[in-house]
N, C-alpha and C. Protein backbone atom coordinates (compact mmCIF):
# COMPACT_ATOMS: atom_id res chain seq x y z
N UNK A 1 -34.01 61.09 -0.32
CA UNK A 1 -34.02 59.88 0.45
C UNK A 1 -34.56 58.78 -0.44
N UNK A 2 -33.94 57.41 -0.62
CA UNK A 2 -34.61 56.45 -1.20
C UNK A 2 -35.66 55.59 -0.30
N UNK A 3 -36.21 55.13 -1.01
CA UNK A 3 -37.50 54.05 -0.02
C UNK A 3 -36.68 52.49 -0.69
N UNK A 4 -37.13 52.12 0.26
CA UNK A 4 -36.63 50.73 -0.12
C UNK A 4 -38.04 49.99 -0.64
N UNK A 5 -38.33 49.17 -1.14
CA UNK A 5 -39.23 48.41 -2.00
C UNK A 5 -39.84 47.64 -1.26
N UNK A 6 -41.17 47.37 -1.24
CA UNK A 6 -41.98 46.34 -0.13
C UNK A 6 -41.05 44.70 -0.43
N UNK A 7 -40.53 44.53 -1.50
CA UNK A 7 -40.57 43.24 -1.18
C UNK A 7 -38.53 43.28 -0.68
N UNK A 8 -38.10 44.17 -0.22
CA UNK A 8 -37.36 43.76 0.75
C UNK A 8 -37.26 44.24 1.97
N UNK A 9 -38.45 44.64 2.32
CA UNK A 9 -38.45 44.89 3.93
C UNK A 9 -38.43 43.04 4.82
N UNK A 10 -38.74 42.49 4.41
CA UNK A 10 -38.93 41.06 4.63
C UNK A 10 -37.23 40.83 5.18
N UNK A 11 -36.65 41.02 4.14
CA UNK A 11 -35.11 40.58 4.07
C UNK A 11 -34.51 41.19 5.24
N UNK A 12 -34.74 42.90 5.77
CA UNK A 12 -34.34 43.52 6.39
C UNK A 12 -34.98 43.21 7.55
N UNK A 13 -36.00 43.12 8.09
CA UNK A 13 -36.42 42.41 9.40
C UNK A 13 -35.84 41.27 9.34
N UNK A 14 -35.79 40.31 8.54
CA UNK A 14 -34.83 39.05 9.01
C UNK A 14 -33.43 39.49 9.68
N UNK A 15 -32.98 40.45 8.84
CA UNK A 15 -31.38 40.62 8.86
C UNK A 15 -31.33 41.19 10.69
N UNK A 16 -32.64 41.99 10.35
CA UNK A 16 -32.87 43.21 12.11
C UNK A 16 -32.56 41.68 12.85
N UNK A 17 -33.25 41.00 12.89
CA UNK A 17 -33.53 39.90 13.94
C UNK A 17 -32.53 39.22 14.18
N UNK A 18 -31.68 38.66 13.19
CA UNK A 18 -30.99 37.71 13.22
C UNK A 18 -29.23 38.62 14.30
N UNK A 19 -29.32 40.18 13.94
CA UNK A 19 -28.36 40.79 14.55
C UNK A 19 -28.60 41.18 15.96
N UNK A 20 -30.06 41.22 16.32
CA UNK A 20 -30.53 41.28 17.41
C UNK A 20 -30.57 40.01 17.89
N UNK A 21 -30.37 38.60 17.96
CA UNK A 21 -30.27 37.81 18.77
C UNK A 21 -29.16 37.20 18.81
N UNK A 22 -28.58 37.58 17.84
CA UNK A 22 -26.65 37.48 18.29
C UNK A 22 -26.21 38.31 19.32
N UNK A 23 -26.41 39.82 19.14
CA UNK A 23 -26.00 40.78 20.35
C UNK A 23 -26.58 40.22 21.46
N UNK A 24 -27.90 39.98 21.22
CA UNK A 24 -28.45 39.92 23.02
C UNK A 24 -28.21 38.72 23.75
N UNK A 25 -27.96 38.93 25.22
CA UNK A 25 -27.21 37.78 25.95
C UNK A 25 -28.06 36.89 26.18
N UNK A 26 -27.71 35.79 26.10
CA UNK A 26 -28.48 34.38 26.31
C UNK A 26 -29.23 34.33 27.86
N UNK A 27 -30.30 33.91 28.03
CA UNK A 27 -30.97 34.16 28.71
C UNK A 27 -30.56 33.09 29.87
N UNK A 28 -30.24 33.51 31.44
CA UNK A 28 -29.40 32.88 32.74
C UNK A 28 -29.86 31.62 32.25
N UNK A 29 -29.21 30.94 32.72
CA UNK A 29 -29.97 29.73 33.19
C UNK A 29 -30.08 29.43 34.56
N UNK A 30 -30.56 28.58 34.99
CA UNK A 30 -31.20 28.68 36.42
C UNK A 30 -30.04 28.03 37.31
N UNK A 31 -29.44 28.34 38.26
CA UNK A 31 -28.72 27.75 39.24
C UNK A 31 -28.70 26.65 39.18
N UNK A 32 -28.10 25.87 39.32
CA UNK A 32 -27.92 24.26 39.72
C UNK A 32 -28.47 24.04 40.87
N UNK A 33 -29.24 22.99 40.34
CA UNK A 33 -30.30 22.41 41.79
C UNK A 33 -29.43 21.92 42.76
N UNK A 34 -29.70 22.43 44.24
CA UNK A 34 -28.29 22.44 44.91
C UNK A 34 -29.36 20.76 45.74
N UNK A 35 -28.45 19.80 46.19
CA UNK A 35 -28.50 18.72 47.10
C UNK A 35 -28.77 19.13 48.24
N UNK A 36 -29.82 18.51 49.02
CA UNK A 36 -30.06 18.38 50.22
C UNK A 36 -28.73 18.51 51.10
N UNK A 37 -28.71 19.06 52.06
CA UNK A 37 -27.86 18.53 53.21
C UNK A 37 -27.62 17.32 53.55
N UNK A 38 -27.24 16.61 53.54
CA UNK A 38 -26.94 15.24 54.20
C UNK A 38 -25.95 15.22 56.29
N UNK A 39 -26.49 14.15 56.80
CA UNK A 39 -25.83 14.00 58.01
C UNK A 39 -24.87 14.05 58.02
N UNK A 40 -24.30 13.25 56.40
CA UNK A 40 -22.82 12.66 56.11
C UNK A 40 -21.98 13.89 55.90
N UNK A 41 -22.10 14.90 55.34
CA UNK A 41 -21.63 15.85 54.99
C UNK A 41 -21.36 16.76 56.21
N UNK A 42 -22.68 16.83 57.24
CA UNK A 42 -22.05 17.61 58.28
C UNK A 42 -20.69 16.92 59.49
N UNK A 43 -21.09 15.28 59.61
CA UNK A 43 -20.22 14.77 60.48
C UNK A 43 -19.02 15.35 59.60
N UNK A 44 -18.86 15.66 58.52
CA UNK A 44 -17.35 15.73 57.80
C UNK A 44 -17.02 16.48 58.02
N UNK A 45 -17.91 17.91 58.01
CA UNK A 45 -17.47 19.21 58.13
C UNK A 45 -16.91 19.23 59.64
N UNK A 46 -17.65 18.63 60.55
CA UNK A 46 -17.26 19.02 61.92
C UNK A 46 -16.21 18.07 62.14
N UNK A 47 -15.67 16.55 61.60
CA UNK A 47 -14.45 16.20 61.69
C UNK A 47 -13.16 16.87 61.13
N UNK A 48 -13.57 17.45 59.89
CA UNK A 48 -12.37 18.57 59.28
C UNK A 48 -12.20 19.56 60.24
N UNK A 49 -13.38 20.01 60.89
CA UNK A 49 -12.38 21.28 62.22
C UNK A 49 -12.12 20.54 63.14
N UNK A 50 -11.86 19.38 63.65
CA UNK A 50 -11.36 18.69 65.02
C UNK A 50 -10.02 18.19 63.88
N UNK A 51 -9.55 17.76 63.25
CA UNK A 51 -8.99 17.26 62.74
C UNK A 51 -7.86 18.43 62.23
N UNK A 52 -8.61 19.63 61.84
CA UNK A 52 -7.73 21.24 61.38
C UNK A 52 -6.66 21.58 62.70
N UNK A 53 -7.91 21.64 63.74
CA UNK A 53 -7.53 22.18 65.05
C UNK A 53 -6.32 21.49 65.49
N UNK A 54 -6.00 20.08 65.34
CA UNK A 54 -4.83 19.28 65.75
C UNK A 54 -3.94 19.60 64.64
N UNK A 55 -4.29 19.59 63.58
CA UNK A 55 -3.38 20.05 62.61
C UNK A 55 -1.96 21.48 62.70
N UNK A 56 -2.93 22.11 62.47
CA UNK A 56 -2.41 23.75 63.46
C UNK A 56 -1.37 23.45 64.55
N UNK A 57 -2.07 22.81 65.91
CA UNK A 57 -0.93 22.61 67.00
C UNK A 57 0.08 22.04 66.41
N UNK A 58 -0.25 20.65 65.77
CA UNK A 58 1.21 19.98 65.02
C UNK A 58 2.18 21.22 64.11
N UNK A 59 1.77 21.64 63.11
CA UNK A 59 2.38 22.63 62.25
C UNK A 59 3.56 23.28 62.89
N UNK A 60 2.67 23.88 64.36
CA UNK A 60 3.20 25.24 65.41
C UNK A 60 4.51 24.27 65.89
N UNK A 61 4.18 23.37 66.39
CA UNK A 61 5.41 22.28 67.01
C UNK A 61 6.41 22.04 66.45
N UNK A 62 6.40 22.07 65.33
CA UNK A 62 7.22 21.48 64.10
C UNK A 62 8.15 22.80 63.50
N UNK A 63 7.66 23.76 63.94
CA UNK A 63 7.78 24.90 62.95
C UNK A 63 7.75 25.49 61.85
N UNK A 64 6.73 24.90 61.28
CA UNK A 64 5.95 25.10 60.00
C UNK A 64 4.85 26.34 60.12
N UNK A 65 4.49 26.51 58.75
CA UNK A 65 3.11 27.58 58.93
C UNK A 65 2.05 27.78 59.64
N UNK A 66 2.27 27.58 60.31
CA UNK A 66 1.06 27.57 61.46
C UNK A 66 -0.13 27.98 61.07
N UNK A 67 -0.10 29.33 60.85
CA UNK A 67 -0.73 30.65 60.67
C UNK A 67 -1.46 30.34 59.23
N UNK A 68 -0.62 29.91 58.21
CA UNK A 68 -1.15 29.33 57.10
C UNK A 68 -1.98 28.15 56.79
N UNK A 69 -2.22 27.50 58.49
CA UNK A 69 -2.59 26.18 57.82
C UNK A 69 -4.27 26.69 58.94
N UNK A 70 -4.01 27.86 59.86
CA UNK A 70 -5.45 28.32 60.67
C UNK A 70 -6.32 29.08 59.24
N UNK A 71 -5.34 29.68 58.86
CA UNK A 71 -6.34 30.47 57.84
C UNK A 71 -7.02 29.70 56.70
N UNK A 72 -6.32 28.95 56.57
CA UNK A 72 -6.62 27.43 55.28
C UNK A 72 -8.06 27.12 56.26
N UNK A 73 -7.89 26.86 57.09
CA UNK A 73 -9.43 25.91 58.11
C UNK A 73 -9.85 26.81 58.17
N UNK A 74 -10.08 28.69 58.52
CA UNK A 74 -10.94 29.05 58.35
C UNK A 74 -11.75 29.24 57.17
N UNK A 75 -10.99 29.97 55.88
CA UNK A 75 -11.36 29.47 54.67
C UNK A 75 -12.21 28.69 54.16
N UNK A 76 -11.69 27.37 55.11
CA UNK A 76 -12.54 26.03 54.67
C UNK A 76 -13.52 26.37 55.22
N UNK A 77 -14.11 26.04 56.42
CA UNK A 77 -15.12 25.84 57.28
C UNK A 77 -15.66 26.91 58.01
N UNK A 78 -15.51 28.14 57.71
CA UNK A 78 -16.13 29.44 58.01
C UNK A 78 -16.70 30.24 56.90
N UNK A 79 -17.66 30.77 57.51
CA UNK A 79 -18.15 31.53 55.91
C UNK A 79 -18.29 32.86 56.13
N UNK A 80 -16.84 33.88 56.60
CA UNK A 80 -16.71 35.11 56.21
C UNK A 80 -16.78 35.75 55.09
N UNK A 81 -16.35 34.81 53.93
CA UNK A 81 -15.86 34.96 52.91
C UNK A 81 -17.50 35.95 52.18
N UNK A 82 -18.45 34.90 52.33
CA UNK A 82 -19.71 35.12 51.58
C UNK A 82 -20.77 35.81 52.70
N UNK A 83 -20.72 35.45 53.70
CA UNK A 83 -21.52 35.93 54.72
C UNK A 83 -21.24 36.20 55.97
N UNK A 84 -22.36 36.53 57.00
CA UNK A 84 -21.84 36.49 58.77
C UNK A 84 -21.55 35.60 59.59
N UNK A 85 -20.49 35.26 60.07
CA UNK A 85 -20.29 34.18 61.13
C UNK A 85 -20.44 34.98 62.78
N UNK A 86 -21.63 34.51 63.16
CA UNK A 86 -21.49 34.38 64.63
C UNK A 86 -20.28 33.56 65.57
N UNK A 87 -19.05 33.73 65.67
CA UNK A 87 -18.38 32.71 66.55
C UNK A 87 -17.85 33.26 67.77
N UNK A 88 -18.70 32.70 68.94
CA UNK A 88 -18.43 32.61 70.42
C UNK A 88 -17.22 31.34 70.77
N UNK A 89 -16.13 31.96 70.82
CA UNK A 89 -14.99 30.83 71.31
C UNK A 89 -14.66 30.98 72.50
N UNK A 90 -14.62 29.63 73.33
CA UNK A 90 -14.36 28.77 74.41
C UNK A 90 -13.93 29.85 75.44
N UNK A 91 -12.81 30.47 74.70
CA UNK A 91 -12.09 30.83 76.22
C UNK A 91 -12.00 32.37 75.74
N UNK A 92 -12.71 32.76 74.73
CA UNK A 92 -12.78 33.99 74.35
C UNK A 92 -13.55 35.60 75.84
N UNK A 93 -13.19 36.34 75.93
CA UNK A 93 -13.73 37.50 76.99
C UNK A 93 -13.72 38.79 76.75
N UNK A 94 -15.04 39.17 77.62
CA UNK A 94 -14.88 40.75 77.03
C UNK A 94 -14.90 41.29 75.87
N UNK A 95 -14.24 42.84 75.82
CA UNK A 95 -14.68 42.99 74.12
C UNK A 95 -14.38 42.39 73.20
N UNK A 96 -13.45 41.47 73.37
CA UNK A 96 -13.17 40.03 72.20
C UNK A 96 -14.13 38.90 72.42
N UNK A 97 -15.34 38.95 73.09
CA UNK A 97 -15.81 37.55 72.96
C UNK A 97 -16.58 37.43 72.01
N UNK A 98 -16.84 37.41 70.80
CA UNK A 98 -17.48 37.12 69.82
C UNK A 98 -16.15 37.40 68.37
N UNK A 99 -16.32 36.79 67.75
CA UNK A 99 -15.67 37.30 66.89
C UNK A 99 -15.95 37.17 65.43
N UNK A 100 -16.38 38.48 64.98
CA UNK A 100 -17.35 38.31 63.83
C UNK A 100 -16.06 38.75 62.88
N UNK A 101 -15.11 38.69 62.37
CA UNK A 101 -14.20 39.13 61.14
C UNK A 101 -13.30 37.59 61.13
N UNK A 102 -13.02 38.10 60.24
CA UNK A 102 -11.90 36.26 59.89
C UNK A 102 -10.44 36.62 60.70
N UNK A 103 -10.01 37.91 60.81
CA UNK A 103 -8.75 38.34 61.77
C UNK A 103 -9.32 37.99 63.19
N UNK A 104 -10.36 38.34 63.26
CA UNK A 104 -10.67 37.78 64.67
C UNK A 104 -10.38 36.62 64.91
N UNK A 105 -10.97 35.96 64.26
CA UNK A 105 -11.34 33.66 64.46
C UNK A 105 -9.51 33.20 64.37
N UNK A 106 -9.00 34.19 63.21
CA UNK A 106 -7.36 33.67 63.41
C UNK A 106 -6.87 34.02 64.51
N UNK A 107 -6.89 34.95 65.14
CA UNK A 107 -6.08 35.42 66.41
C UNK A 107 -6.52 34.42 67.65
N UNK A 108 -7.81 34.07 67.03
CA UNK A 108 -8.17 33.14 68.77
C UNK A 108 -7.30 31.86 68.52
N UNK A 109 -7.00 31.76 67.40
CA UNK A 109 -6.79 30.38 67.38
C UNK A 109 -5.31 30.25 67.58
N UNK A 110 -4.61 31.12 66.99
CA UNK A 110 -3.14 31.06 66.86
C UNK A 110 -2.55 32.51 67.95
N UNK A 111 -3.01 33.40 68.14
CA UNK A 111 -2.61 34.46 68.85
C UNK A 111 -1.34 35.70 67.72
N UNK A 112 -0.92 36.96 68.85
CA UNK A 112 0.01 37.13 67.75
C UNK A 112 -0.73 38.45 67.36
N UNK A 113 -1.64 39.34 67.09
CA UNK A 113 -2.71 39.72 66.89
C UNK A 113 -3.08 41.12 67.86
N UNK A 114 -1.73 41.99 67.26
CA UNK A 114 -2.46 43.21 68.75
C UNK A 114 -3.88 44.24 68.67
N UNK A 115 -4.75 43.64 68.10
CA UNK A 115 -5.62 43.80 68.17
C UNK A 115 -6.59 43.12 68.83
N UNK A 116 -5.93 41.38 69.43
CA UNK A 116 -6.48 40.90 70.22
C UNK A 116 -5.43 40.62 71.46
N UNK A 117 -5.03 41.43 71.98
CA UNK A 117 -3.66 41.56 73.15
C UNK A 117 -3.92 40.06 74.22
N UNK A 118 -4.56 39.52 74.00
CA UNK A 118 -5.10 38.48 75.56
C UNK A 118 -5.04 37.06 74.84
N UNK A 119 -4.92 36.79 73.32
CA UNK A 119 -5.19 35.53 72.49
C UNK A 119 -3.98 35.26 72.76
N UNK A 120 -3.91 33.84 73.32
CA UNK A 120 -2.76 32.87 72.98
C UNK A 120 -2.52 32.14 72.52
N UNK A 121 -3.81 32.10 71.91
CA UNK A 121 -3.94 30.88 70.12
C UNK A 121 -4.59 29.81 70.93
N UNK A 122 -5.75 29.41 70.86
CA UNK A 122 -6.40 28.16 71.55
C UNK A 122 -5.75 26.93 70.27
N UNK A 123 -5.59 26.67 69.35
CA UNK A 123 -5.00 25.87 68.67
C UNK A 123 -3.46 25.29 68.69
N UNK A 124 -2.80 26.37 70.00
CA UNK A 124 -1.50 25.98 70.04
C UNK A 124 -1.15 25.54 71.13
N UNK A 125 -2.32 25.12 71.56
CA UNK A 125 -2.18 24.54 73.27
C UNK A 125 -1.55 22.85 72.83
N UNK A 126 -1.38 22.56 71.30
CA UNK A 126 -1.07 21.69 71.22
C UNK A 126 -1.98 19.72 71.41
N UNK A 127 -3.12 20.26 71.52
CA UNK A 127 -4.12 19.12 71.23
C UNK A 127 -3.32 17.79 70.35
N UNK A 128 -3.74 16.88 71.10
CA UNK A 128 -3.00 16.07 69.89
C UNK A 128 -4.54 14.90 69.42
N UNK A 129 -5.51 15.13 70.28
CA UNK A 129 -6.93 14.47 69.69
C UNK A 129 -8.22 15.37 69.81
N UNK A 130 -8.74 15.61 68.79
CA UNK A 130 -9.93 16.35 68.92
C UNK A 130 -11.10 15.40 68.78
N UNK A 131 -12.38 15.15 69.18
CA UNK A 131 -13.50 14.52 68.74
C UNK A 131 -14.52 15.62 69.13
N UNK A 132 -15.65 15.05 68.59
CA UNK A 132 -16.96 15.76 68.47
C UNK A 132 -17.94 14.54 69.25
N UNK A 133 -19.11 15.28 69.78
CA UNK A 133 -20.45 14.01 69.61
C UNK A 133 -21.55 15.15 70.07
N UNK A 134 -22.38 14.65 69.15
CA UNK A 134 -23.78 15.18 68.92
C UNK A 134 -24.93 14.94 69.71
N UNK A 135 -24.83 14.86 70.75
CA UNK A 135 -25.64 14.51 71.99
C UNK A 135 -26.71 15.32 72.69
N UNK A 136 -26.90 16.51 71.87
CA UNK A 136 -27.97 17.32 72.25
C UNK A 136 -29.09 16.26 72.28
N UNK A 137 -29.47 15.51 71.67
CA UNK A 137 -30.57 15.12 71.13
C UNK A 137 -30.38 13.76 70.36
N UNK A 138 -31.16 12.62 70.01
CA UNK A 138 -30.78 11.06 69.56
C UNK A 138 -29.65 11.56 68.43
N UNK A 139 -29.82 12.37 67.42
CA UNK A 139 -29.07 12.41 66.63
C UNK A 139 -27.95 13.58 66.60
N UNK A 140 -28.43 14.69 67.32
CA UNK A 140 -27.89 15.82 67.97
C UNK A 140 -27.42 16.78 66.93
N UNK A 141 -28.77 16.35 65.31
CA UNK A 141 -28.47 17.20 64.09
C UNK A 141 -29.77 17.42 63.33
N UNK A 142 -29.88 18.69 62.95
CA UNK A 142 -31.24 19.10 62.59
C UNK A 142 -30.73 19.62 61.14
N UNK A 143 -31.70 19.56 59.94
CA UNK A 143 -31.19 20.14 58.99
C UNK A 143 -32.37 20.84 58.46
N UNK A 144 -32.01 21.97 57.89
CA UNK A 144 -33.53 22.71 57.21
C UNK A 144 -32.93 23.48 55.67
N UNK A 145 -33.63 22.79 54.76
CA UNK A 145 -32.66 23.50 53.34
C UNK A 145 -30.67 23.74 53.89
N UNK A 146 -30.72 24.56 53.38
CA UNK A 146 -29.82 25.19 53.36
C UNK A 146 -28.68 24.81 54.36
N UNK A 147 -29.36 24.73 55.58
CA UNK A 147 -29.01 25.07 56.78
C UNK A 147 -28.86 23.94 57.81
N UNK A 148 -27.74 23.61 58.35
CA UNK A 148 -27.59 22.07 59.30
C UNK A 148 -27.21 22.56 60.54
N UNK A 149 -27.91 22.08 61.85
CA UNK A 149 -27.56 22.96 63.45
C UNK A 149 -27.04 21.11 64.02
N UNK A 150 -25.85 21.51 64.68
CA UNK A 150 -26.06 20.34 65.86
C UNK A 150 -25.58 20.78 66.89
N UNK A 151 -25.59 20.19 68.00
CA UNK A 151 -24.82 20.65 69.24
C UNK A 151 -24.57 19.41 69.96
N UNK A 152 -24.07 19.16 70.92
CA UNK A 152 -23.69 18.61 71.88
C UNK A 152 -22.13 18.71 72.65
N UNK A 153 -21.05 18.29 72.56
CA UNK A 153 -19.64 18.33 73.06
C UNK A 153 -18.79 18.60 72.03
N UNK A 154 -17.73 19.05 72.17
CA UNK A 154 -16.37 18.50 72.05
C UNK A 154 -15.18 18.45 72.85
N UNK A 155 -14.39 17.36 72.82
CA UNK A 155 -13.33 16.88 73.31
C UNK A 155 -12.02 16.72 73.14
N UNK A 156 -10.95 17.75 73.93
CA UNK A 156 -9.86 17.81 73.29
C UNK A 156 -8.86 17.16 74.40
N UNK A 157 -7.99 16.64 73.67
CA UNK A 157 -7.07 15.67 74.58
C UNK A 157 -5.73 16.40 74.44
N UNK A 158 -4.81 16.60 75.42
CA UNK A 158 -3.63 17.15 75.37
C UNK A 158 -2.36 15.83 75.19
N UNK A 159 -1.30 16.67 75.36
CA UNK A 159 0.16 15.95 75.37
C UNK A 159 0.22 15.22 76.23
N UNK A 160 -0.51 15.57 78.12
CA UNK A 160 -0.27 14.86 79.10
C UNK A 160 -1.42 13.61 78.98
N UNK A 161 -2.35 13.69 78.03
CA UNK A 161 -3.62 12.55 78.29
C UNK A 161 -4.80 13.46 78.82
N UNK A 162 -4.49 14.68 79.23
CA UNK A 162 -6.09 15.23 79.70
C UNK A 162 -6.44 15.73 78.72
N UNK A 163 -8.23 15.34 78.89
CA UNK A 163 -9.17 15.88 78.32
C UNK A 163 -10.30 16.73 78.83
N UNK A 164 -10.28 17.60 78.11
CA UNK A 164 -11.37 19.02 78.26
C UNK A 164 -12.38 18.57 77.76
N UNK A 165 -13.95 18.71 77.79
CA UNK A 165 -14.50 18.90 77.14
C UNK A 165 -15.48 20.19 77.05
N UNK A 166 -16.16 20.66 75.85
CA UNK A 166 -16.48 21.85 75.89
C UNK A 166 -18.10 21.85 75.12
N UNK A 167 -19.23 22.43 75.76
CA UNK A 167 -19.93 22.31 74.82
C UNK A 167 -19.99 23.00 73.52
N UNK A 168 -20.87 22.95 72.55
CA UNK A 168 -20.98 23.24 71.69
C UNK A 168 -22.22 23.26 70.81
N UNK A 169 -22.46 24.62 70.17
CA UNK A 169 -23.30 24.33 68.86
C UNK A 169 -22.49 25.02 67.65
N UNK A 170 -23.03 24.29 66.30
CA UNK A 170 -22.57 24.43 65.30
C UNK A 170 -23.35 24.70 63.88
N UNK A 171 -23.73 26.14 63.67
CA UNK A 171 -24.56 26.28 62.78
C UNK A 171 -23.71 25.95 61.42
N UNK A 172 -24.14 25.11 60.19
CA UNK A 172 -23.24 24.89 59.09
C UNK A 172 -24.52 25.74 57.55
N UNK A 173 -24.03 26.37 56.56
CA UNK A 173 -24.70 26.38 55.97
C UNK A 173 -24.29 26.75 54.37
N UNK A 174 -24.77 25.88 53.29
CA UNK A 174 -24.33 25.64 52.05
C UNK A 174 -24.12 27.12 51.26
N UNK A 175 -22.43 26.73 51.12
CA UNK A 175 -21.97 28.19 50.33
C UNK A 175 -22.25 27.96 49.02
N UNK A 176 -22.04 29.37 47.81
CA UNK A 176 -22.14 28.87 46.59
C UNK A 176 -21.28 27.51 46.17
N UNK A 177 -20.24 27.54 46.69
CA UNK A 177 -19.27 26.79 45.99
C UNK A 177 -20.22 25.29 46.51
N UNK A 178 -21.35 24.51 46.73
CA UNK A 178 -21.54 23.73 47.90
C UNK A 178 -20.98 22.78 48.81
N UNK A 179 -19.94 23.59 49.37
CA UNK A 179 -19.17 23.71 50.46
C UNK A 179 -20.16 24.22 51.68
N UNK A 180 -20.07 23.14 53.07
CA UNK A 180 -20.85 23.78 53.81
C UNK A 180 -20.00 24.32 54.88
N UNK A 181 -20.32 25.37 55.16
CA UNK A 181 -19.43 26.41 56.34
C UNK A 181 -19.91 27.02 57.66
N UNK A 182 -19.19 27.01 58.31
CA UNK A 182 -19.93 27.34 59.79
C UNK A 182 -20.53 29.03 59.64
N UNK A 183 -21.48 29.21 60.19
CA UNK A 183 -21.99 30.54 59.84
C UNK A 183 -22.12 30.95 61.61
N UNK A 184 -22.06 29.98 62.67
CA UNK A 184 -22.58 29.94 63.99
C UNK A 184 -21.79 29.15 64.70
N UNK A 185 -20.74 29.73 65.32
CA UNK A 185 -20.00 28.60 66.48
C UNK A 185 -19.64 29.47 67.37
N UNK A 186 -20.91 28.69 68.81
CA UNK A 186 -20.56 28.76 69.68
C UNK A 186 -19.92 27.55 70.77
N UNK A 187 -19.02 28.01 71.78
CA UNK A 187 -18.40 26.76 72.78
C UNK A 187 -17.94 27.98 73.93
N UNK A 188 -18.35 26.69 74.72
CA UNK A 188 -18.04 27.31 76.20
C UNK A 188 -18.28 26.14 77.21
N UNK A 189 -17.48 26.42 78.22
CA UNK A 189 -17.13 25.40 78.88
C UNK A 189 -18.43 24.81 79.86
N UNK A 190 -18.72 23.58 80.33
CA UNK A 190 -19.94 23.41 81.13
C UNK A 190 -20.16 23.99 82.07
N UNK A 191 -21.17 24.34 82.72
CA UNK A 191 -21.54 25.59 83.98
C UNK A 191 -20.77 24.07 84.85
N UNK A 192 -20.02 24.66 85.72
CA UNK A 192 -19.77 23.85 87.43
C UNK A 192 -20.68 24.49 88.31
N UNK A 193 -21.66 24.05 88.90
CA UNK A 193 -22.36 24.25 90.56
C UNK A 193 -21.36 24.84 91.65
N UNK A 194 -20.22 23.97 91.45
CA UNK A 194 -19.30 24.02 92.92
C UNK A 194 -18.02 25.55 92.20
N UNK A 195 -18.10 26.33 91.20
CA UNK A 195 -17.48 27.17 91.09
C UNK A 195 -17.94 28.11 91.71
């Protein structure tokens, strides 16, 4: 065996080092400091699903993708993708009233779905105006990190001029992409006394 000579062990720890911090992976860097929530951002999110929802009926009318343009809005504004969505829909019952999978949230909306035999697509009732208002409360929107809640109504107007309205809350909360997505939607219609 040869020995190598004290005065190039020097050389060879350089060489060790310099091959050891090429191989080894650069150390993460830290996430991107994500932005506050803003009000502005949630009124958007909740105008993009009043705005989706009319979309859809139009599509269905027309005879276009229907189906392609519900799954596009859930996509958008639901966050199956990354996490759990709680969604209690309007006219949803029984062992379908919640619907925690993204096949679920499509079938309520568009129907079609024999796994949900009773959906007739609440989106194809043909709405031709959706609005929102936040009336739980002065601003009827709470935000905490991550996480934006509001509740109060929404209002859907048909072909003949009538309007429904339905309450609502709307949990929204910042995906990686920071895209904010509903993680919590519930709606159901106002209690009547005289029913």
């Amino acid at each position: 065996m040869r020995w190598m000579s004290s005065s190039s062990i020097p050389g060879l720890v350089m060489a060790v080092v310099a091959v050891a911090l090429t191989a080894a992976p650069a150390p993460a860097a830290d996430p991107p400091a994500r932005s506050a929530i803003t009000e502005t951002e949630v009124n958007a999110a909740q105008q993009a699903w009043c705005d989706g929802l009319v979309k859809i009926g139009k599509v269905h009318k027309e005879g276009g993708d229907y189906k392609a343009v519900a799954g596009q809005l859930i996509d958008d504004l639901y966050d199956y993708k990354e996490g759990k969505v709680f969604f209690k829909p309007t006219l949803a019952f029984g062992k379908h009233t919640f619907r925690n999978t993204r096949d679920g949230a499509l079938s309520y909306f568009v129907g079609g779905n024999k796994d949900f035999p009773k959906d007739t697509g609440f989106a194809l009732k043909e709405w031709v105006k959706v609005r929102y208002d936040n009336n739980a409360a002065e601003n009827g929107i709470q935000i905490h990190g991550d996480i934006a809640i509001t509740m109060g109504n929404v209002y859907l107007t048909n072909t003949k001029g009538e309007e429904v309205m339905v309450d609502k809350t709307f949990v929204f909360r910042r995906c990686r992409d920071g895209k904010l997505r509903l993680c919590v939607h519930k709606s159901a219609l106002p209690f009547d006394p005289d029913r």
